[in-house]
Protein backbone atom coordinates (compact mmCIF):
# COMPACT_ATOMS: atom_id res chain seq x y z
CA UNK A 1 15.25 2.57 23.87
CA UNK A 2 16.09 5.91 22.05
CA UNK A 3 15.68 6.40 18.57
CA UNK A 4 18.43 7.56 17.76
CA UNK A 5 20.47 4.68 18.76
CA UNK A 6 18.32 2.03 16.97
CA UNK A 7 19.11 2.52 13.29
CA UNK A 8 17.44 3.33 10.00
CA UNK A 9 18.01 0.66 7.62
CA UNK A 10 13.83 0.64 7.30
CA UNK A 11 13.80 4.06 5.88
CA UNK A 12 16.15 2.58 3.09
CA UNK A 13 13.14 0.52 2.38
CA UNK A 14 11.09 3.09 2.74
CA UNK A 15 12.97 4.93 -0.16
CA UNK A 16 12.59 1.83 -2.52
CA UNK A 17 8.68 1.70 -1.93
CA UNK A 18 8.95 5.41 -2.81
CA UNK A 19 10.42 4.59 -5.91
CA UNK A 20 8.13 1.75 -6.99
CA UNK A 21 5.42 4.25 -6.57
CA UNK A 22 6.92 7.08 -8.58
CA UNK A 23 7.54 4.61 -11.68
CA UNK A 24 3.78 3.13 -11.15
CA UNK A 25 2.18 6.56 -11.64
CA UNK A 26 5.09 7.80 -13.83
CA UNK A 27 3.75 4.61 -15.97
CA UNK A 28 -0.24 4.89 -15.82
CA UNK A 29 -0.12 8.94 -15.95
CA UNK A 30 1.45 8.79 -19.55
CA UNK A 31 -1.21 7.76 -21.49
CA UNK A 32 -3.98 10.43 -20.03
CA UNK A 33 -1.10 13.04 -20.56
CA UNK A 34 -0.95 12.19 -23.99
CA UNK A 35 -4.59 11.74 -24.78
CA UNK A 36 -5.82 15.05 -25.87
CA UNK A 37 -3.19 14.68 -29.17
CA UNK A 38 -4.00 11.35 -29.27
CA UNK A 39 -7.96 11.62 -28.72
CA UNK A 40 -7.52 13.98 -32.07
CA UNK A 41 -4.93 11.83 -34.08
CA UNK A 42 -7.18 8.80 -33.68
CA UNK A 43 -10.52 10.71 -33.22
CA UNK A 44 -11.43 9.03 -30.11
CA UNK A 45 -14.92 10.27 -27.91
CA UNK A 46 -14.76 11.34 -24.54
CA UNK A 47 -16.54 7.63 -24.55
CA UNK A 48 -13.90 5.83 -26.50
CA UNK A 49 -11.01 7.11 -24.01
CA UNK A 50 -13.63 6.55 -21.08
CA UNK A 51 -13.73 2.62 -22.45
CA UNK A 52 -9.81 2.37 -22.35
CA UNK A 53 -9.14 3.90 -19.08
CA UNK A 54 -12.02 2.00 -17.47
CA UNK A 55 -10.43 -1.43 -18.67
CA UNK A 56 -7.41 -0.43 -16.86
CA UNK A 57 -9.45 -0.27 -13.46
CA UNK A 58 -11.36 -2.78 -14.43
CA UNK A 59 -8.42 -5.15 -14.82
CA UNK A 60 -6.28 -3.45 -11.84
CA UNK A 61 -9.78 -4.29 -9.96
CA UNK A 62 -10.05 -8.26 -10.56
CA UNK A 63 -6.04 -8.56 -10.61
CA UNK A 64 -6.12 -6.64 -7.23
CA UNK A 65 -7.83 -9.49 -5.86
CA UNK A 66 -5.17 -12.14 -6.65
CA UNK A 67 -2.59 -9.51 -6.69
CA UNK A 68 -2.25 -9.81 -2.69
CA UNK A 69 -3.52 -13.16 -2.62
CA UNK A 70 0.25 -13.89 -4.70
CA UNK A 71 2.29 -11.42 -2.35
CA UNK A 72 1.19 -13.06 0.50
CA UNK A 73 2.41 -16.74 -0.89
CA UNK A 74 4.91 -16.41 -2.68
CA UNK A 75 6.48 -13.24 -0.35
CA UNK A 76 7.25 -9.28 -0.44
CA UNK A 77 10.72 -9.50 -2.39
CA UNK A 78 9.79 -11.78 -4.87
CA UNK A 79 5.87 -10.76 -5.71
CA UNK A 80 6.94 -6.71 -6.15
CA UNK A 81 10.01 -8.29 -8.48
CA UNK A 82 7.26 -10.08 -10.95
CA UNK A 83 4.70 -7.05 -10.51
CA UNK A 84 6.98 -3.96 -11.97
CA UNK A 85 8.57 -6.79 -14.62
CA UNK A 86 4.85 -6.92 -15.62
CA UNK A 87 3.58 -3.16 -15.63
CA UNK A 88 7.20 -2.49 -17.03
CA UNK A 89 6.31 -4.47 -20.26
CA UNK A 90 2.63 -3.29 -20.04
CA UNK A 91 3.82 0.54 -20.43
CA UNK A 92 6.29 -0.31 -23.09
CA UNK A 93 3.17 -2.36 -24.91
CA UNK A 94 1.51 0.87 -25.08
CA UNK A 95 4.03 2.07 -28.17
CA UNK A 96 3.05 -0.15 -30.53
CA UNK A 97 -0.53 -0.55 -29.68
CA UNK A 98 -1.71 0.27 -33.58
CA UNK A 99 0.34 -3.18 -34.11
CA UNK A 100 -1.54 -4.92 -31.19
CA UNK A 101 -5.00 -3.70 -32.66
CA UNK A 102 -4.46 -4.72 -36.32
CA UNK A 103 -3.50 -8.71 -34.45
CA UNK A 104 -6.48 -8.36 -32.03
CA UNK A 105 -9.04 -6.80 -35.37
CA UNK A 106 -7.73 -9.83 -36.86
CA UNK A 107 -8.30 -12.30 -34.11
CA UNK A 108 -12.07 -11.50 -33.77
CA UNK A 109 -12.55 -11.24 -37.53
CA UNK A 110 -11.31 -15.10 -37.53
CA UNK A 111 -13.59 -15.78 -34.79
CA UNK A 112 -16.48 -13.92 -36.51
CA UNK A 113 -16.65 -11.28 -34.17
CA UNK A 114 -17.37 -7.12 -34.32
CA UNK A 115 -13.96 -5.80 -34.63
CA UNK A 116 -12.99 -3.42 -32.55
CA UNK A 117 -11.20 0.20 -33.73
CA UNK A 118 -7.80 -0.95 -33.97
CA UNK A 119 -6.44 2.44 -32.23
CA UNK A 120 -8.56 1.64 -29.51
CA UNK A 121 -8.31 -2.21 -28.94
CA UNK A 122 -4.50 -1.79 -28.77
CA UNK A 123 -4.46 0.73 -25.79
CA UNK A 124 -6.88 -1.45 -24.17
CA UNK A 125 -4.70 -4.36 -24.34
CA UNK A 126 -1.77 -2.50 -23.50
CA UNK A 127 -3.22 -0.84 -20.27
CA UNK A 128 -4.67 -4.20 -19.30
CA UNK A 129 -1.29 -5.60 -19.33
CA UNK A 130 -0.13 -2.33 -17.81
CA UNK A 131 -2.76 -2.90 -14.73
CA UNK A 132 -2.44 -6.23 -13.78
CA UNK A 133 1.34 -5.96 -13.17
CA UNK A 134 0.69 -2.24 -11.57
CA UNK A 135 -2.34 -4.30 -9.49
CA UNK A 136 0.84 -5.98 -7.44
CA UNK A 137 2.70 -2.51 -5.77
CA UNK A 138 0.19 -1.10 -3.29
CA UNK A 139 -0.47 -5.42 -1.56
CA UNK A 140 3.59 -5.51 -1.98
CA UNK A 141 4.37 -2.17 -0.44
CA UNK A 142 1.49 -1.99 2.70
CA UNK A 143 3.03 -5.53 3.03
CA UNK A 144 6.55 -4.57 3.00
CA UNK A 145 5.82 -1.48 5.13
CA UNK A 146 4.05 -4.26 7.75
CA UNK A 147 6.85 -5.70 8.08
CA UNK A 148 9.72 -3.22 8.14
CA UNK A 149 7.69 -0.43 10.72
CA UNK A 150 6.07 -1.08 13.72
CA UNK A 151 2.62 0.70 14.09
CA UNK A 152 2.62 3.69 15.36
CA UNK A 153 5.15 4.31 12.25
CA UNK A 154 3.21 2.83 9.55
CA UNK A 155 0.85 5.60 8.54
CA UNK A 156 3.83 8.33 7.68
CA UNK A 157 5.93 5.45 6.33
CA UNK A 158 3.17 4.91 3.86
CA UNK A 159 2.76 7.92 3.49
CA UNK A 160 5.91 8.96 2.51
CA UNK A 161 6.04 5.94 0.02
CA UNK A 162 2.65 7.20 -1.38
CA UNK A 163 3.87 10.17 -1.76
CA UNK A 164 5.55 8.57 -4.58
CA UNK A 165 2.44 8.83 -6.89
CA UNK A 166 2.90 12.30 -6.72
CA UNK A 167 6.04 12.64 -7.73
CA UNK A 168 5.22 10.85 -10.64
CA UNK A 169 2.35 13.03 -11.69
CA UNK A 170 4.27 16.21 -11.02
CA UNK A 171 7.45 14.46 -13.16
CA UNK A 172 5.19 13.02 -16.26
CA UNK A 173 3.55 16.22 -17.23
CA UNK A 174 7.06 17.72 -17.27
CA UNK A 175 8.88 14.57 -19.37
CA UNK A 176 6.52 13.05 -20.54
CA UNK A 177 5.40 16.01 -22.91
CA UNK A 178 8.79 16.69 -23.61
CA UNK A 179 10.03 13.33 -24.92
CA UNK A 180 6.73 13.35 -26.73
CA UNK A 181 7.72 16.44 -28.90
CA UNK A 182 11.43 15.68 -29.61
CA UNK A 183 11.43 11.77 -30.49
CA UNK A 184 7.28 10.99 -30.66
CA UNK A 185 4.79 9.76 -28.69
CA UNK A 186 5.84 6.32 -28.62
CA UNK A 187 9.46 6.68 -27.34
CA UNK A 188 7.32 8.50 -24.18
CA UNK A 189 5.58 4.92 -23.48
CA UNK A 190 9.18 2.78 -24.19
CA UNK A 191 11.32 5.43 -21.89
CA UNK A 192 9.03 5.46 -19.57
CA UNK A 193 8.12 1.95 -19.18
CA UNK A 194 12.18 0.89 -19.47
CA UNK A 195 12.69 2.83 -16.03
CA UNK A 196 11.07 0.07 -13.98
CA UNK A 197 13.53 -2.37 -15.40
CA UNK A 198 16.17 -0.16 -12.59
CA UNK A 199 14.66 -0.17 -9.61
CA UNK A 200 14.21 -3.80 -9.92
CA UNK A 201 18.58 -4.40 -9.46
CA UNK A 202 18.02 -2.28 -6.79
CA UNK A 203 15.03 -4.34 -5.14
CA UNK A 204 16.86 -7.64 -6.11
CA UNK A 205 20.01 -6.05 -3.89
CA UNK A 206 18.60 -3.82 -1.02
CA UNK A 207 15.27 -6.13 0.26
CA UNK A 208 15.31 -8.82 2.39
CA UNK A 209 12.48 -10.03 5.03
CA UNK A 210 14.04 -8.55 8.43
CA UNK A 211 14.90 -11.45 10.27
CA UNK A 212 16.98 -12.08 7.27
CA UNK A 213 18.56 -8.78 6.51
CA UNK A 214 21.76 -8.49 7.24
CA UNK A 215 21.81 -4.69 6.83
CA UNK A 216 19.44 -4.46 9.40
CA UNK A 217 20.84 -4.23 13.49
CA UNK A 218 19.61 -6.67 16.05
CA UNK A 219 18.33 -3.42 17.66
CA UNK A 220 16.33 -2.00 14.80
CA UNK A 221 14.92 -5.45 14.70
CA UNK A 222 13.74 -5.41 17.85
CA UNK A 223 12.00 -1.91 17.27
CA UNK A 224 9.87 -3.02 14.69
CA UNK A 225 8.69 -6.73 16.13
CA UNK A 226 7.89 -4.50 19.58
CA UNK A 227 4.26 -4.73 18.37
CA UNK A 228 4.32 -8.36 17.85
CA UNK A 229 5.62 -8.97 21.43
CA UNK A 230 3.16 -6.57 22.84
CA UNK A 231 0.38 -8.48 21.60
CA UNK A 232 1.67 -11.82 21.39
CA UNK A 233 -0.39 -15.36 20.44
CA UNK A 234 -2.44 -17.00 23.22
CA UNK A 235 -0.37 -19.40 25.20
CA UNK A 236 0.15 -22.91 23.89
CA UNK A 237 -1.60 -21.57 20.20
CA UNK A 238 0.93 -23.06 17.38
CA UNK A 239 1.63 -20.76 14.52
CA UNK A 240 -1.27 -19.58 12.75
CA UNK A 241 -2.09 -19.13 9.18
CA UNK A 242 -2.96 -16.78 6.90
CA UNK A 243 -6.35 -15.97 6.78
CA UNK A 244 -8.20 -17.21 3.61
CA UNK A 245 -11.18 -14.97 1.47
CA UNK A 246 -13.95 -16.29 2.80
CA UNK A 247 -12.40 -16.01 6.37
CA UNK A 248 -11.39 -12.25 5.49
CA UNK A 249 -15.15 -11.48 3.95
CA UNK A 250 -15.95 -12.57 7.80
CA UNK A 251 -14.83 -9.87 9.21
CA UNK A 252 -16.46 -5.89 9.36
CA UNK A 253 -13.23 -4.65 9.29
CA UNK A 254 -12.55 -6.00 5.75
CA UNK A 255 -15.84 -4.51 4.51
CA UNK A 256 -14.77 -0.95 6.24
CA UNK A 257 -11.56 -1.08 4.29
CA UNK A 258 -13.13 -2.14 1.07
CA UNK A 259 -16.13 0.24 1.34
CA UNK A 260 -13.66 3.33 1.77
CA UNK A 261 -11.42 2.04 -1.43
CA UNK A 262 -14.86 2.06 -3.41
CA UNK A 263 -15.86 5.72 -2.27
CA UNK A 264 -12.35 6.94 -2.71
CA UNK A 265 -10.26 5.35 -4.92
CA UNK A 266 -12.10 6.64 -8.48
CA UNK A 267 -11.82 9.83 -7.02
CA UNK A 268 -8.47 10.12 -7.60
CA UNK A 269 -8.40 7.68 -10.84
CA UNK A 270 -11.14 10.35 -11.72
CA UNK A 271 -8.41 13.42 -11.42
CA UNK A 272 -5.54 11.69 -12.42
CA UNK A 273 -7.02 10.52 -15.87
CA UNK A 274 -9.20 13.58 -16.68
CA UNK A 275 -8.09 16.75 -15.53
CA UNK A 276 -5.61 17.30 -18.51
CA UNK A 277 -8.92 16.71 -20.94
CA UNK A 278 -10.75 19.00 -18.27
CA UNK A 279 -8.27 21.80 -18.57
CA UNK A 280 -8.33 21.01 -22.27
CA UNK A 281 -12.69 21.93 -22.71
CA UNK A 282 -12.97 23.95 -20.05
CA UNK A 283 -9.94 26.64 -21.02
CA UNK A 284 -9.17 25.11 -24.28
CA UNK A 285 -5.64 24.52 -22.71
CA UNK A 286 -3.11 22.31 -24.75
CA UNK A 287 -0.58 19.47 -23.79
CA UNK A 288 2.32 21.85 -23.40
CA UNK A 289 -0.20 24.26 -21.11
CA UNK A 290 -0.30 22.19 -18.42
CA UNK A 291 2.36 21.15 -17.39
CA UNK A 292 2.78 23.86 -14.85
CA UNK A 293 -0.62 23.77 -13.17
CA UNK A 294 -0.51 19.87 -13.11
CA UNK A 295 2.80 19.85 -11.28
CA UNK A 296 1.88 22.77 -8.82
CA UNK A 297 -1.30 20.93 -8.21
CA UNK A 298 0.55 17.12 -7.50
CA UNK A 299 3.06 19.06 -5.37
CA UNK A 300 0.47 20.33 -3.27
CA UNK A 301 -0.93 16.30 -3.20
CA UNK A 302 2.56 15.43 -2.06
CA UNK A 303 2.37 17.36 1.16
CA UNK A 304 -0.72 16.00 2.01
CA UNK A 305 0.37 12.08 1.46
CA UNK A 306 3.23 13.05 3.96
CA UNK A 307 1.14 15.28 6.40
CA UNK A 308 -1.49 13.57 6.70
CA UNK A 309 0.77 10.35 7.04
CA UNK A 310 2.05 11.75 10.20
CA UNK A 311 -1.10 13.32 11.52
CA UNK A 312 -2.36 10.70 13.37
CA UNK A 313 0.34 10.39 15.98
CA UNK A 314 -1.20 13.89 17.51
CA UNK A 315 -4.34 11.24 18.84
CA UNK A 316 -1.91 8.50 19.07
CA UNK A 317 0.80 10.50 21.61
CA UNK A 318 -2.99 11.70 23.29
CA UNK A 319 -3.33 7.98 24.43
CA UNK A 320 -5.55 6.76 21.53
CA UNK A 321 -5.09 3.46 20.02
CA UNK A 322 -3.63 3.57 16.37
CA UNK A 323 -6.59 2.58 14.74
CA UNK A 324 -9.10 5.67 16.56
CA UNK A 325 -6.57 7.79 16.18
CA UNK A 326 -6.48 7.01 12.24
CA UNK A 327 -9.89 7.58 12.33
CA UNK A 328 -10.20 11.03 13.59
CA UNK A 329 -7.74 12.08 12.06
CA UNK A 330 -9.49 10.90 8.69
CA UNK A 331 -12.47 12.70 9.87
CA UNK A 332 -10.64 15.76 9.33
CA UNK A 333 -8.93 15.22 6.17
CA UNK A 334 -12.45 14.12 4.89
CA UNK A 335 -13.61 17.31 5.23
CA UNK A 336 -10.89 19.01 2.88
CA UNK A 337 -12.49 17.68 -0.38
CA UNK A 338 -15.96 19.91 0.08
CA UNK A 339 -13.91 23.00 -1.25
CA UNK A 340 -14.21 21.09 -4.65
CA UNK A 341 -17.80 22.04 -4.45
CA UNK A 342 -16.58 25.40 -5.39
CA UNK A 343 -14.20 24.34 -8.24
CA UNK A 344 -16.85 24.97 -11.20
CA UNK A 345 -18.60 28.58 -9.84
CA UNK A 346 -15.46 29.70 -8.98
CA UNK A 347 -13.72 28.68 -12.43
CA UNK A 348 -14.59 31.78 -14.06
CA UNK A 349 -12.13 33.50 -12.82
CA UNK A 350 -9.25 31.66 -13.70
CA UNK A 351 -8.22 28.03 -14.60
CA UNK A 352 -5.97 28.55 -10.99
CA UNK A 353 -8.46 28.33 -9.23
CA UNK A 354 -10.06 24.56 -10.33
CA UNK A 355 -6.07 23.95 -10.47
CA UNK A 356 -6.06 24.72 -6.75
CA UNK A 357 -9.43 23.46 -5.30
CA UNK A 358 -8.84 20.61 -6.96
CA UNK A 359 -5.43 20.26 -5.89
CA UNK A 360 -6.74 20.45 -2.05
CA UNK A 361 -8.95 18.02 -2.71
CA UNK A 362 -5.96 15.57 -4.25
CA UNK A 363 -4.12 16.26 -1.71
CA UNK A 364 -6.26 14.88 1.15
CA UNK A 365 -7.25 12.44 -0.79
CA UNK A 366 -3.61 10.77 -0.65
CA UNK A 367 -3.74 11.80 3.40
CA UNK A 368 -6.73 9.87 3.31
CA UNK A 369 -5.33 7.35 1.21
CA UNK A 370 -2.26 6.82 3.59
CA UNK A 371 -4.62 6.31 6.48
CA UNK A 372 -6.68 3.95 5.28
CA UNK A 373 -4.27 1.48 4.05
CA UNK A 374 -2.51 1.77 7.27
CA UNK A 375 -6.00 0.94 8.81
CA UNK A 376 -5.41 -3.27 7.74
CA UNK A 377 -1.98 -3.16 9.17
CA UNK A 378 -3.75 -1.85 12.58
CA UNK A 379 -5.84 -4.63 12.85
CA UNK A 380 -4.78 -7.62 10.84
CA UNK A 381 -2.32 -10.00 11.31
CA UNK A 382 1.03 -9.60 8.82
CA UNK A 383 0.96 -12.14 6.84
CA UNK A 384 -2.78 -11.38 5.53
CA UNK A 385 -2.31 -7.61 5.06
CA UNK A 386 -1.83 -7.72 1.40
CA UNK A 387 -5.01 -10.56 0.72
CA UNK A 388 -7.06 -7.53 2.28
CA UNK A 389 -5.19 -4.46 0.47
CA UNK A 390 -6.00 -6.91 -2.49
CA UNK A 391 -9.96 -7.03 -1.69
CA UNK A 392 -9.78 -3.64 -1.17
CA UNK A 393 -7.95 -2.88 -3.99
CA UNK A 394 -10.54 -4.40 -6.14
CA UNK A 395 -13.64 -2.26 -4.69
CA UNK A 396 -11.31 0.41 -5.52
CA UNK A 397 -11.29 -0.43 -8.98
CA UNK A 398 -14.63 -1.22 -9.44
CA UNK A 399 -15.10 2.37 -7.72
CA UNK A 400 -13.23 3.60 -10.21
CA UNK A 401 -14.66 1.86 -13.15
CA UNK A 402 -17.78 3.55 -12.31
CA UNK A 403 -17.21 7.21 -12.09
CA UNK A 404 -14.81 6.38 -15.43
CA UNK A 405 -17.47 5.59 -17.22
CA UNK A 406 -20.37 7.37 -15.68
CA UNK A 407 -18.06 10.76 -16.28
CA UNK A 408 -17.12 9.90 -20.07
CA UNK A 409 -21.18 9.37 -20.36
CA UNK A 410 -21.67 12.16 -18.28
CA UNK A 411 -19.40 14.86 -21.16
CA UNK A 412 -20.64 13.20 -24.51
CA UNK A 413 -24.03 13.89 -23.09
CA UNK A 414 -23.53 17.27 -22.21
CA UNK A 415 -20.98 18.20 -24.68
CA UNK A 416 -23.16 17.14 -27.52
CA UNK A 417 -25.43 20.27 -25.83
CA UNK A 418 -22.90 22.69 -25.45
CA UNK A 419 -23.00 22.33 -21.60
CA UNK A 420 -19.72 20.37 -20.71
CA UNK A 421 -19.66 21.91 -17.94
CA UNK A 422 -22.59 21.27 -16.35
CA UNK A 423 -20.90 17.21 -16.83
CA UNK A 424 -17.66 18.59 -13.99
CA UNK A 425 -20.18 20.46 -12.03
CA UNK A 426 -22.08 16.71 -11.16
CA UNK A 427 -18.53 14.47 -11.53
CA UNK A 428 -17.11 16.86 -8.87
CA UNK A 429 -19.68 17.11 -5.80
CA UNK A 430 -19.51 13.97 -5.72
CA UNK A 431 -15.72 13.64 -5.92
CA UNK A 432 -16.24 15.77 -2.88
CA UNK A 433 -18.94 14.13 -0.51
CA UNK A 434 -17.19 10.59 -1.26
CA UNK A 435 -15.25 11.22 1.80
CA UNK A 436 -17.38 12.07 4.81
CA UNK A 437 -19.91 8.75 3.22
CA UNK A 438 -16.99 6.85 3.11
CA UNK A 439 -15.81 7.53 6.70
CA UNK A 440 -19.49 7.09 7.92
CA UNK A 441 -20.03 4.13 6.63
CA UNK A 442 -16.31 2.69 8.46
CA UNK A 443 -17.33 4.32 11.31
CA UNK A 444 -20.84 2.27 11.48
CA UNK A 445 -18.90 -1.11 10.88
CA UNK A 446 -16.18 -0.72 12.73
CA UNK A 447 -16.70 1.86 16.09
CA UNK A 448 -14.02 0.23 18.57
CA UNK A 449 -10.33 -0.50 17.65
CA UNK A 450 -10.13 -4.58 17.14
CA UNK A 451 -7.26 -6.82 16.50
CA UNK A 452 -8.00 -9.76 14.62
CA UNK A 453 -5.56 -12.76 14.99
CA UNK A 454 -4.15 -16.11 12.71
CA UNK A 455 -6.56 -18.69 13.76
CA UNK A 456 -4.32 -22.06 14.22
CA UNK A 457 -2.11 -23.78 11.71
């Protein structure tokens, strides 16, 4: 059958995922934007803001867990509908966190507790909010993407939907700024966070599963279950059932997933929440200074979600199965993040060039990224793709709590001596060797392409 004569209506979905991703990042990016001013206006340590971005990840990291344990039950449409409700109310939480504090210093001081600084305890229960809704979109959308492309699609689907994180970092240092200057910092948080409240009409009207959707042709339908008929049950097997945890944690190929999300995840995390405090010691660079070389940089990230999305189907038209051609092709992109090696002797000659090493190194990061979520899809069966996006999701996490709070450690240690620097110069080699470990360590657990099936209802 020709392409061109079996319909798009899963690109439509496509565009919504897209979306969903550009509010998530538009949401979580806000805060590190903002935190230079609001580091000074509330005299937080490189520690203090280290504490409050790392109980984001933690929380996205334990919520990740039952985040795709809940898409799976309760269904795509549904699950991402209660998710962005969630992170929607968590970003608008976030402008009137000194209100939050003062009722959480006030809780513990009942319960005769250490109070916590009231600035600081009312981010942190804001972006905990904020995570465990934002914990539902990446289960949701892998899911969603599962069951709208067939395989050999998947990758550049998600890819183009991942893209979506970009967007939103190249779009908040541009608004978010902006609306921060003209009507204060809280009215960035509230307009923001209202945004989400939109594209969930448009989820409630456009999404359907597609045996269900009526938008969709009986020949575009047919497209994407080819897969599922290629492969189909063994004979006289009834319907099978989603896999459960301890079934998943079975398998090598949920441990390869997970171990890459740990290696990889708080790289970007890393990036996303420190470069504008970066640019801000290193070059003594303001709020309003970045926004250029934060949008040039995410722009470059953007092509590489997309590109690298696609560049698996040169293996894949070669003859290789979806999942080795991922791999190679992940090989490849792995080795793209080594140029941030040269980030910090380099620096010296202009804040470009960090801007632009670093913004290689993002930038295969989300070609990575699209790979390896497209990697569960490859090999297990639909309707326990988000339970193991989930598991993953939460190594992720716990990745990223790690380098969040080894790097805040990291520049109070070395700030205190007048060597901040030297605190980038270890946070990025290994933001650039995570990579090639993490695809070594797949490799190991998971050489051969392997499908793993439903066992019986």
């Amino acid at each position: 059958m020709k392409q061109q004569g079996i319909g798009s209506y899963r690109w439509t979905i496509c565009a919504l995922l897209f979306f969903a991703t550009t509010v998530n990042y538009l949401d979580r990016q806000v805060l590190s934007l903002l935190a230079p001013d609001l580091s000074k206006q509330f005299g937080w340590s490189n520690t203090d803001y280290a504490n409050i971005t790392a109980v984001f990840q933690f929380s996205y990291a334990i919520s990740m867990l039952f985040a795709g344990r809940v898409v799976d039950r309760l269904g795509t449409k549904a699950a991402f509908l209660l998710a962005i409700f969630v992170w929607s109310i968590g970003a608008v939480m976030h402008a009137f966190a000194i209100g939050l504090g003062n009722g959480l210093a006030s809780l513990m001081s009942t319960l005769g507790l250490a109070a916590v600084p009231v600035s600081i305890g009312g981010f942190m229960i804001a972006r905990a909010v904020l995570a465990i809704g934002e914990s539902g979109n990446f289960p949701a959308a892998i899911k969603a993407t599962a069951e709208y492309f067939p395989k050999k699609e998947r990758a550049f689907a998600t890819g183009i939907f991942n893209s979506g994180a970009n967007v939103g970092a190249v779009l908040a240092p541009i608004s978010v700024p902006l609306i921060a200057a003209t009507w204060g910092w809280q009215a960035a948080f509230v307009i923001i966070g209202a945004i989400g409240f939109i594209w969930m009409g448009l989820w409630q009207v456009f999404y359907e599963r597609p045996e269900v959707q009526k938008r969709l042709s009986k020949a575009e339908l047919h497209y994407i279950t080819l897969d599922d008929a290629e492969t189909p049950a063994p004979v006289g097997e009834p319907a099978g059932r989603p896999l459960t945890w301890i079934e998943l944690l079975g398998y090598r190929q949920t441990w390869a997933f997970a171990f890459g999300k740990f290696m990889t995840d708080g790289v970007w995390w890393f990036f996303l929440f420190w470069l504008p405090k970066y640019l801000a010691a290193q070059y003594g660079m303001t709020t309003g200074d970045i926004q250029i070389p934060l949008a040039i940089l995410y722009s470059m990230t953007m092509i590489g979600s997309v590109g690298g999305g696609y560049f698996p189907t040169y293996f894949m038209n070669k003859g290789q199965s979806p999942y080795d051609g991922r791999m190679k092709a992940m090989f490849v992109i792995a080795l793209f993040p080594l140029v941030v090696l040269l980030a910090q002797p380099l620096g010296y000659i202009s804040f470009w060039v960090p801007v632009l090493l670093v913004g290689i190194g993002t930038a295969a990061h989300q070609a990575w990224s699209a790979n390896l979520f497209t990697t569960v899809s490859d090999m297990f069966p639909k309707r326990s793709v988000a339970s193991v996006v989930g598991i993953g999701g939460m190594a992720g996490g716990i990745g990223g709590v790690i380098i969040t709070k080894v790097g805040g450690w990291l520049f109070d240690y070395y700030g205190a001596q007048g060597h901040i620097s030297t605190g980038y110069t270890i946070m990025f080699t290994g933001c650039a060797l995570a990579y090639l470990v993490a695809w070594g360590v797949m490799k190991t657990l998971v050489p051969r392409y392997q499908v793993i099936r439903e066992p019986s209802a």
